[in-house]
C-alpha atoms as a PDB file:
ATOM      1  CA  UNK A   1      -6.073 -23.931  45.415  1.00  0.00           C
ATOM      2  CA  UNK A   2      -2.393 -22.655  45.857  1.00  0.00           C
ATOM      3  CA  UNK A   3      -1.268 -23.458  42.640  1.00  0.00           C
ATOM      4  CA  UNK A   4      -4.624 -22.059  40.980  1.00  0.00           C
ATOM      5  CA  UNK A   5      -4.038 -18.630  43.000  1.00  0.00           C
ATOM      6  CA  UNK A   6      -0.460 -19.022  41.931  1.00  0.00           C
ATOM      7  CA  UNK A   7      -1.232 -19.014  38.221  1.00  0.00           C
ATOM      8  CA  UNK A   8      -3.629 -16.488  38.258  1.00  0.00           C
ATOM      9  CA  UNK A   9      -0.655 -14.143  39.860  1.00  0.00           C
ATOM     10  CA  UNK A  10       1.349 -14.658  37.284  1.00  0.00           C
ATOM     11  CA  UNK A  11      -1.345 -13.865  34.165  1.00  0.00           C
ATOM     12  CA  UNK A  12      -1.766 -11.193  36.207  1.00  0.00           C
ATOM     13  CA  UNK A  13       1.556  -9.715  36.095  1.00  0.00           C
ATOM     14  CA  UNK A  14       2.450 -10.795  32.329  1.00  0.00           C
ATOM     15  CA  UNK A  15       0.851  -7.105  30.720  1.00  0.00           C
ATOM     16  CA  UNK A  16       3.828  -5.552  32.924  1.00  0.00           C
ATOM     17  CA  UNK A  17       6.120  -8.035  32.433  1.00  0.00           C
ATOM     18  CA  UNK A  18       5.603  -7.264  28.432  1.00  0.00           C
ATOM     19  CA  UNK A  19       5.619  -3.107  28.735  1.00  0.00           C
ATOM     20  CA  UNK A  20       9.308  -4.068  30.705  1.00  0.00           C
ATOM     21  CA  UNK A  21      10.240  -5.587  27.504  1.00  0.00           C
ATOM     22  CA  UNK A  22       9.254  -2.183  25.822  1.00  0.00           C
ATOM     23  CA  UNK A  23      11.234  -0.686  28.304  1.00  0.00           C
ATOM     24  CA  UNK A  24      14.226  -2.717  27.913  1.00  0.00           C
ATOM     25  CA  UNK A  25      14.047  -2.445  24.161  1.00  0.00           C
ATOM     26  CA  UNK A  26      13.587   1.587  24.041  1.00  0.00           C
ATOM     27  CA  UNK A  27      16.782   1.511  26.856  1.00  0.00           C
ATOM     28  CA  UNK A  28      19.097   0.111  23.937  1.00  0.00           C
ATOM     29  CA  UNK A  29      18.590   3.434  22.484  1.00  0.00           C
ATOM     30  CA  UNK A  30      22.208   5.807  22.330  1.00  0.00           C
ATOM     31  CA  UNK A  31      22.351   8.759  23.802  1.00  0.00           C
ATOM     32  CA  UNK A  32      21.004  11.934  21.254  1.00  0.00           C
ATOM     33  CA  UNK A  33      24.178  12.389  19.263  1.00  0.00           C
ATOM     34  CA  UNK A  34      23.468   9.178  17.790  1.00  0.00           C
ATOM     35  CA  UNK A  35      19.727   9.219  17.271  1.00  0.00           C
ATOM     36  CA  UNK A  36      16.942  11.413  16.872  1.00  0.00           C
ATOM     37  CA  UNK A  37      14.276   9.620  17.657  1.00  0.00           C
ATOM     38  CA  UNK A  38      15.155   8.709  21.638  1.00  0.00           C
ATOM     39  CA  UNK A  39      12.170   8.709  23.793  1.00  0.00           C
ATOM     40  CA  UNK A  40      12.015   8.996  27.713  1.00  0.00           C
ATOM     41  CA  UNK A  41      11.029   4.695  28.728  1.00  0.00           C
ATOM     42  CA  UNK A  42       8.326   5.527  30.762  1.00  0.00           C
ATOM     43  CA  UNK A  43       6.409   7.769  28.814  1.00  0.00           C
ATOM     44  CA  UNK A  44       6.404   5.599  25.817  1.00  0.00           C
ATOM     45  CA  UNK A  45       5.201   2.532  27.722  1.00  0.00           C
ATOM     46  CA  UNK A  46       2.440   5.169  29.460  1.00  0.00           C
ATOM     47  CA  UNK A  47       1.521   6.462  25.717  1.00  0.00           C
ATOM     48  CA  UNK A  48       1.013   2.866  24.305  1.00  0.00           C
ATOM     49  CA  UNK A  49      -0.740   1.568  27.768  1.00  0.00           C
ATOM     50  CA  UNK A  50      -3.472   4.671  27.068  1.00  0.00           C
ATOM     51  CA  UNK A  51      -3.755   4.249  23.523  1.00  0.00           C
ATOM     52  CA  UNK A  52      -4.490   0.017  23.980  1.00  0.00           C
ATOM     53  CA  UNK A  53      -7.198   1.219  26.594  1.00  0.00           C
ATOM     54  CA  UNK A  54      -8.788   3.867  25.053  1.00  0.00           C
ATOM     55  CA  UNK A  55      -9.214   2.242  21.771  1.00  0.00           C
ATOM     56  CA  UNK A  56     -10.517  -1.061  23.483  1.00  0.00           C
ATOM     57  CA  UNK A  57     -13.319   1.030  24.642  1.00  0.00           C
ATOM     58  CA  UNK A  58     -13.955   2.425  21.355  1.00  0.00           C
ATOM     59  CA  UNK A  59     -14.473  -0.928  20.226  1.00  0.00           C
ATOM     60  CA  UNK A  60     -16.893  -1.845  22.254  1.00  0.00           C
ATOM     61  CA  UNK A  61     -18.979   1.133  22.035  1.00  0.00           C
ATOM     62  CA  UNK A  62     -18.954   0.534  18.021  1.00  0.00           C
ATOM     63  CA  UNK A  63     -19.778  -3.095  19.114  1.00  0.00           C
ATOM     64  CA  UNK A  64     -22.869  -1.664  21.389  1.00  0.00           C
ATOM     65  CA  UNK A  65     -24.182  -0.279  18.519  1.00  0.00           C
ATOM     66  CA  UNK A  66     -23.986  -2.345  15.851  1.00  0.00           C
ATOM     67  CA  UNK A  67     -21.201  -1.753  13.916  1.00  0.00           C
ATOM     68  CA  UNK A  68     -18.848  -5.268  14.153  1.00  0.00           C
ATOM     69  CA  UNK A  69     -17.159  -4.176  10.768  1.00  0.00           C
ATOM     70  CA  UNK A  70     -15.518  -0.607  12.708  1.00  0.00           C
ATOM     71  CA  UNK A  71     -15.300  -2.519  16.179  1.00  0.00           C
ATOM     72  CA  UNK A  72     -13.275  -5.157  14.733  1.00  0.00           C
ATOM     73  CA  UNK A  73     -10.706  -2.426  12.754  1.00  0.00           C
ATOM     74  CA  UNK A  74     -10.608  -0.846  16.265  1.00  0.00           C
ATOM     75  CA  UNK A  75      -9.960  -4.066  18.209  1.00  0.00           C
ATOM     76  CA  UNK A  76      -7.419  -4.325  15.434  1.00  0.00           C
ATOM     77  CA  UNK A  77      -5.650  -1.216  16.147  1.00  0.00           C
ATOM     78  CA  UNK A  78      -5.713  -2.379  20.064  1.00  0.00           C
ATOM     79  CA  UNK A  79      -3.942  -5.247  19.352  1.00  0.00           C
ATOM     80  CA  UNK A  80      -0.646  -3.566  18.238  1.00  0.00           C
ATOM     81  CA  UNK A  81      -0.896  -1.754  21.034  1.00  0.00           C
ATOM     82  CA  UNK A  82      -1.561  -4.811  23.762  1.00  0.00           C
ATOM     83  CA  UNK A  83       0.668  -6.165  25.850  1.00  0.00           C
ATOM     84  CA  UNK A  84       1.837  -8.822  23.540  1.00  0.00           C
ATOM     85  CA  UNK A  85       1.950  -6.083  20.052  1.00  0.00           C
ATOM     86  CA  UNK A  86       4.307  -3.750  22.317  1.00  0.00           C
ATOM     87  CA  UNK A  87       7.131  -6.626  21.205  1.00  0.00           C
ATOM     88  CA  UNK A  88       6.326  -5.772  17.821  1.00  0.00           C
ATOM     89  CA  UNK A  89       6.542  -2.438  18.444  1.00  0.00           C
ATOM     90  CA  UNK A  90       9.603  -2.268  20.724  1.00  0.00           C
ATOM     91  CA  UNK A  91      11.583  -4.089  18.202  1.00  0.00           C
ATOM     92  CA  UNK A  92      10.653  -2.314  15.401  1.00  0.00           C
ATOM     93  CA  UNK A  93      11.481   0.850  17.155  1.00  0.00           C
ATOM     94  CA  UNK A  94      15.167  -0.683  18.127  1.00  0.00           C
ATOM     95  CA  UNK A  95      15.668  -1.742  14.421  1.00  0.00           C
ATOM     96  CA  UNK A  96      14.993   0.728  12.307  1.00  0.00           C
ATOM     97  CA  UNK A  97      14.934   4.147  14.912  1.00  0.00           C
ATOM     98  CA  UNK A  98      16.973   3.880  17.723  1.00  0.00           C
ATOM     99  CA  UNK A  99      20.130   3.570  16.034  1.00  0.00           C
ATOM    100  CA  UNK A 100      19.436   6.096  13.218  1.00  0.00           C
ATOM    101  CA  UNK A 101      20.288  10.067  12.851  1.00  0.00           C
ATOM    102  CA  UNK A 102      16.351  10.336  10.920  1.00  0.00           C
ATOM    103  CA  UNK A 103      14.902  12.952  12.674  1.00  0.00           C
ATOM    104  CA  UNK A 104      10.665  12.973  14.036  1.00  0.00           C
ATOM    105  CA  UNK A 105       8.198  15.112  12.760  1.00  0.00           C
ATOM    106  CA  UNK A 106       9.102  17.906  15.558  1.00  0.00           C
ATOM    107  CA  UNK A 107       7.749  20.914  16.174  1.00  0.00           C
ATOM    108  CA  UNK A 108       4.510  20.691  13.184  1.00  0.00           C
ATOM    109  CA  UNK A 109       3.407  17.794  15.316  1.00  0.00           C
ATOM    110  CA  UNK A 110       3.971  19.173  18.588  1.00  0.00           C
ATOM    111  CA  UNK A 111       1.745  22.203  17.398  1.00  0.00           C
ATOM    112  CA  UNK A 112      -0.920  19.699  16.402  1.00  0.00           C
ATOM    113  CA  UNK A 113      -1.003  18.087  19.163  1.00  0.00           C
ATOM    114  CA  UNK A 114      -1.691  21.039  21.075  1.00  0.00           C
ATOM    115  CA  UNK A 115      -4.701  21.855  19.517  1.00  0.00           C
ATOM    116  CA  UNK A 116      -5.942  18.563  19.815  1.00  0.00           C
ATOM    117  CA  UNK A 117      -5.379  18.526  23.767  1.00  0.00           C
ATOM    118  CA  UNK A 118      -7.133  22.162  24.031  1.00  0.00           C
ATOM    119  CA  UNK A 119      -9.740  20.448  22.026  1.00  0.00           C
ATOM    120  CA  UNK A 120     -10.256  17.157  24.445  1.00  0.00           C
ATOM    121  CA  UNK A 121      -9.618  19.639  27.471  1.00  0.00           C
ATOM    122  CA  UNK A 122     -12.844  20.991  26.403  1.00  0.00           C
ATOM    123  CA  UNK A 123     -14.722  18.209  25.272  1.00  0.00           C
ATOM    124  CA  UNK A 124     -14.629  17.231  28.834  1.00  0.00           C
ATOM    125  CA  UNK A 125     -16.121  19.942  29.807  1.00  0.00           C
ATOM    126  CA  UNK A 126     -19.508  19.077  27.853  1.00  0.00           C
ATOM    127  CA  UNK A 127     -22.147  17.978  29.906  1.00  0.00           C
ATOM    128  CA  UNK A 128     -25.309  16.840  27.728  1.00  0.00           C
ATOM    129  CA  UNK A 129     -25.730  14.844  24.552  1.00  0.00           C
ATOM    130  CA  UNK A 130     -27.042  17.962  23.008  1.00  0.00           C
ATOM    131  CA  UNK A 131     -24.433  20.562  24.223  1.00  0.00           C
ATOM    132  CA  UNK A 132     -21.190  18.081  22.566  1.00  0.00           C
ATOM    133  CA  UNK A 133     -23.359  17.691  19.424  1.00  0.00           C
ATOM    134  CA  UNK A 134     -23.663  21.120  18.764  1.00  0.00           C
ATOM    135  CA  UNK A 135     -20.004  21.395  19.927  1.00  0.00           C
ATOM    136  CA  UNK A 136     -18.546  18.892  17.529  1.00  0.00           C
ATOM    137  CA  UNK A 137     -20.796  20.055  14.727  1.00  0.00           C
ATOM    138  CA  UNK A 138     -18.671  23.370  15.182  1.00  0.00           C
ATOM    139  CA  UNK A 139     -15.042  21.713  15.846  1.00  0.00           C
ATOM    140  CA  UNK A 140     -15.002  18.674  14.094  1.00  0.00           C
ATOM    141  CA  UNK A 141     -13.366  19.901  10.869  1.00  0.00           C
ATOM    142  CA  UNK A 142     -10.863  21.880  12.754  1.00  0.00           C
ATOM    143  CA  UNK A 143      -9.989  18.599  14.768  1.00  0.00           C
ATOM    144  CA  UNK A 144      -9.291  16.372  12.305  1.00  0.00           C
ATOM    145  CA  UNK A 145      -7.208  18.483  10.248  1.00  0.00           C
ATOM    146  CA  UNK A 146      -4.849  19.211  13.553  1.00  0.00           C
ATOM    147  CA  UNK A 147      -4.839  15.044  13.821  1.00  0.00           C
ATOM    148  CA  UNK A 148      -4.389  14.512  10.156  1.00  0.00           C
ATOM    149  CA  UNK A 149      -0.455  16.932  10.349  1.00  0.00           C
ATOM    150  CA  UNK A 150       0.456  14.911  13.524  1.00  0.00           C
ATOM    151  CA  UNK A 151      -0.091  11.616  11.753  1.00  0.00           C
ATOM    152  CA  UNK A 152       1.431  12.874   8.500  1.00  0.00           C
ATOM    153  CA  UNK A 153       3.976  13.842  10.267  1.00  0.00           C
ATOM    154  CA  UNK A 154       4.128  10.829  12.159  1.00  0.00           C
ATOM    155  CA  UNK A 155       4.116   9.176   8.381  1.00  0.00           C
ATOM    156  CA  UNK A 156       7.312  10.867   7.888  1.00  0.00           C
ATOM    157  CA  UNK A 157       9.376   9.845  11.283  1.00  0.00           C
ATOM    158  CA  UNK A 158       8.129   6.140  11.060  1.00  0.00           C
ATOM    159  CA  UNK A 159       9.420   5.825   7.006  1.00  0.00           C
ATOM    160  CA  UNK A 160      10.148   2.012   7.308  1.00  0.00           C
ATOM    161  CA  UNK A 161       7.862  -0.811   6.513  1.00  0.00           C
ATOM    162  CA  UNK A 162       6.862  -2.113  10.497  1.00  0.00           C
ATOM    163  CA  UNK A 163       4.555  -2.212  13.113  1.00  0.00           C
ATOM    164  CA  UNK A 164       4.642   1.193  14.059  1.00  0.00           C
ATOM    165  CA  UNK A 165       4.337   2.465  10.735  1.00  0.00           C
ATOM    166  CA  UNK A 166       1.052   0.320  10.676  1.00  0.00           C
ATOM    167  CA  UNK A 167      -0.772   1.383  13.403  1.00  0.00           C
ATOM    168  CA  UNK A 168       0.114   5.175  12.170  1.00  0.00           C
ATOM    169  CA  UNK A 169      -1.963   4.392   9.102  1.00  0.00           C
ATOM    170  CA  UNK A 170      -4.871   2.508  10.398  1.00  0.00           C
ATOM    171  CA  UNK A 171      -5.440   5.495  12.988  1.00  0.00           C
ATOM    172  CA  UNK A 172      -4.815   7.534   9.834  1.00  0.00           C
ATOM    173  CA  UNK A 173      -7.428   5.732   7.903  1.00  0.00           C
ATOM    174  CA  UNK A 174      -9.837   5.593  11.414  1.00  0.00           C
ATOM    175  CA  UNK A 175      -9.659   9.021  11.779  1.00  0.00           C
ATOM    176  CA  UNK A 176     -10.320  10.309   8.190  1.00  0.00           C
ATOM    177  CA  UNK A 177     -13.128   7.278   7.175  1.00  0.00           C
ATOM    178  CA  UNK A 178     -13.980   6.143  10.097  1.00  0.00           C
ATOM    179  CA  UNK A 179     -14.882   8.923  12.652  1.00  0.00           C
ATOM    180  CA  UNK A 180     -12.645   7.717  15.079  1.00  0.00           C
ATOM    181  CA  UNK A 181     -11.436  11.305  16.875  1.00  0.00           C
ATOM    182  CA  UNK A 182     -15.538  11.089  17.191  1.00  0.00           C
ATOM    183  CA  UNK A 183     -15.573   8.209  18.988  1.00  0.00           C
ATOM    184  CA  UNK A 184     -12.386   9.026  21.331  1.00  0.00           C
ATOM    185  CA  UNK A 185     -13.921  12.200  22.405  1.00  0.00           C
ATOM    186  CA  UNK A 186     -16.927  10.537  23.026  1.00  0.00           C
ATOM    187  CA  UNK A 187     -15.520   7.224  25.408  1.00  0.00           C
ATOM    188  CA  UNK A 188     -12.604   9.020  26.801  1.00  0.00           C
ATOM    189  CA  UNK A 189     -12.033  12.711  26.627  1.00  0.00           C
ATOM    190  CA  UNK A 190      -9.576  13.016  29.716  1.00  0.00           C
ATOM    191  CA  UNK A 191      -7.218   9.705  28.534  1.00  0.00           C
ATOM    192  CA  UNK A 192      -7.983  11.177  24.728  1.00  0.00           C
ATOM    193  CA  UNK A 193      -6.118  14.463  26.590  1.00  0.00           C
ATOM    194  CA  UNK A 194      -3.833  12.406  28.847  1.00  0.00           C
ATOM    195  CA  UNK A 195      -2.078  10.464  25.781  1.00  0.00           C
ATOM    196  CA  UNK A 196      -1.747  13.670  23.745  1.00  0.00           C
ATOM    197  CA  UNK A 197       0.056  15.317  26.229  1.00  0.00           C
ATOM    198  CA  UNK A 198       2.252  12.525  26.442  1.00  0.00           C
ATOM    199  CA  UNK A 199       2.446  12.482  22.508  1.00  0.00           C
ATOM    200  CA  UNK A 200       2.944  16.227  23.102  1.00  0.00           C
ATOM    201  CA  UNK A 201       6.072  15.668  25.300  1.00  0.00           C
ATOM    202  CA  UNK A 202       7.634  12.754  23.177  1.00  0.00           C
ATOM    203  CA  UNK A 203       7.281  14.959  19.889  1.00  0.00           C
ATOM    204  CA  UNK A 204       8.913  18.229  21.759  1.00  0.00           C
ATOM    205  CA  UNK A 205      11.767  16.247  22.973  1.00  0.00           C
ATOM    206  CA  UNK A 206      12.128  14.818  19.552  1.00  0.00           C
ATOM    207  CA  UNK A 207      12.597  17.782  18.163  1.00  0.00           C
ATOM    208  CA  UNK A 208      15.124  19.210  20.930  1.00  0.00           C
ATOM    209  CA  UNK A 209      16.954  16.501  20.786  1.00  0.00           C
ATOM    210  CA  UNK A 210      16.857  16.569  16.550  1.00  0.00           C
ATOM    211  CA  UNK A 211      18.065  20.372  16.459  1.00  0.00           C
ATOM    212  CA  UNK A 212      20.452  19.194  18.804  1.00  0.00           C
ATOM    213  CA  UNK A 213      21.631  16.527  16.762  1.00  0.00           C
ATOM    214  CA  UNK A 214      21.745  18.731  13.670  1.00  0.00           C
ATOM    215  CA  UNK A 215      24.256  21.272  15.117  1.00  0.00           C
ATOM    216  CA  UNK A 216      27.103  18.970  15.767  1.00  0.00           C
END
């Protein structure tokens, strides 16, 4: 029973034990005046945490109700973003970003971002079926064209062939085919709000740092 308990501990601590490997990987980052792209540890390992939970539920809910062909491109997604696709992505970032002078997609994306958090921050509001109908029938358009500049944008900072390029253009493809800001609004609005603030934050600093960068 010991050793059972014992090895149930231990899966239990793995997830962390891989988002410490993101950490460790984003640490090996230099300090701005070599590299644009630097992002605060914890924020990043927050941002990809929220993401790999939010779209989870997504999946399921497209699962619920019948749709296995866009609950398995979500579940897809969520995979790059689990505990074991955060290697991927953590040494894809030190590869090809953390040593580089490239700068992010700054201050277009930052602005994007923004009105997709006032967006979620009042999605969350809603309170009947019938009131965030009516509500997305009015802001849908306008939401998807904020997410499609962050991700272009996002197109442009991740240029290299890799993981995190990838799961920029399934969300890309997700959220102009497959409805997916929809379905985030509709599982999640708060995390939806929570992880674009975050985004929010990474992208600002990005583009302090890149100004920064581009004055020396």
């Amino acid at each position: 029973m010991a050793l059972a308990g014992a090895s149930r501990r231990r899966r239990a601590r793995r997830p962390h034990v891989f988002l410490l490997v993101l950490v460790l990987l984003l640490a090996a980052a230099p300090p701005p005046r070599a590299s644009a792209l630097r992002v605060p540890l914890r924020q990043a390992a927050t941002l990809v945490s929220l993401s790999h939970s939010l779209l989870s539920r997504v999946a399921a809910t497209r699962a619920a109700r019948g749709d296995a062909a866009a609950a398995a491109r979500a579940r897809r997604i969520a995979s790059l973003l689990s505990s074991r696709g955060v290697w991927g992505l953590g040494w894809d970032y030190l590869r090809h970003y953390a040593f580089s002078s490239a700068t992010g997609c700054g201050i277009s994306c930052a602005a994007a971002a923004s009105r997709l958090i006032a967006a979620a921050a009042e999605a969350s509001r809603l309170r009947s079926a019938t009131d965030a109908a009516q509500w997305m029938r009015l802001h849908y358009g306008d939401i998807r064209d904020a997410a499609a500049q962050l991700l272009n944008g996002l197109l442009l900072a991740f240029s290299e062939q890799g993981p995190l390029r990838e799961v920029v253009m399934d969300v890309k493809w997700e959220v102009e085919e497959g409805e997916l800001l929809k379905d985030c609004l509709e599982v999640g609005a708060k995390d939806f709000q929570g992880l674009l603030v975050i985004a929010k934050d990474l992208l600002a600093g990005a583009s302090r740092t890149s100004s920064w960068h581009s004055e020396l």
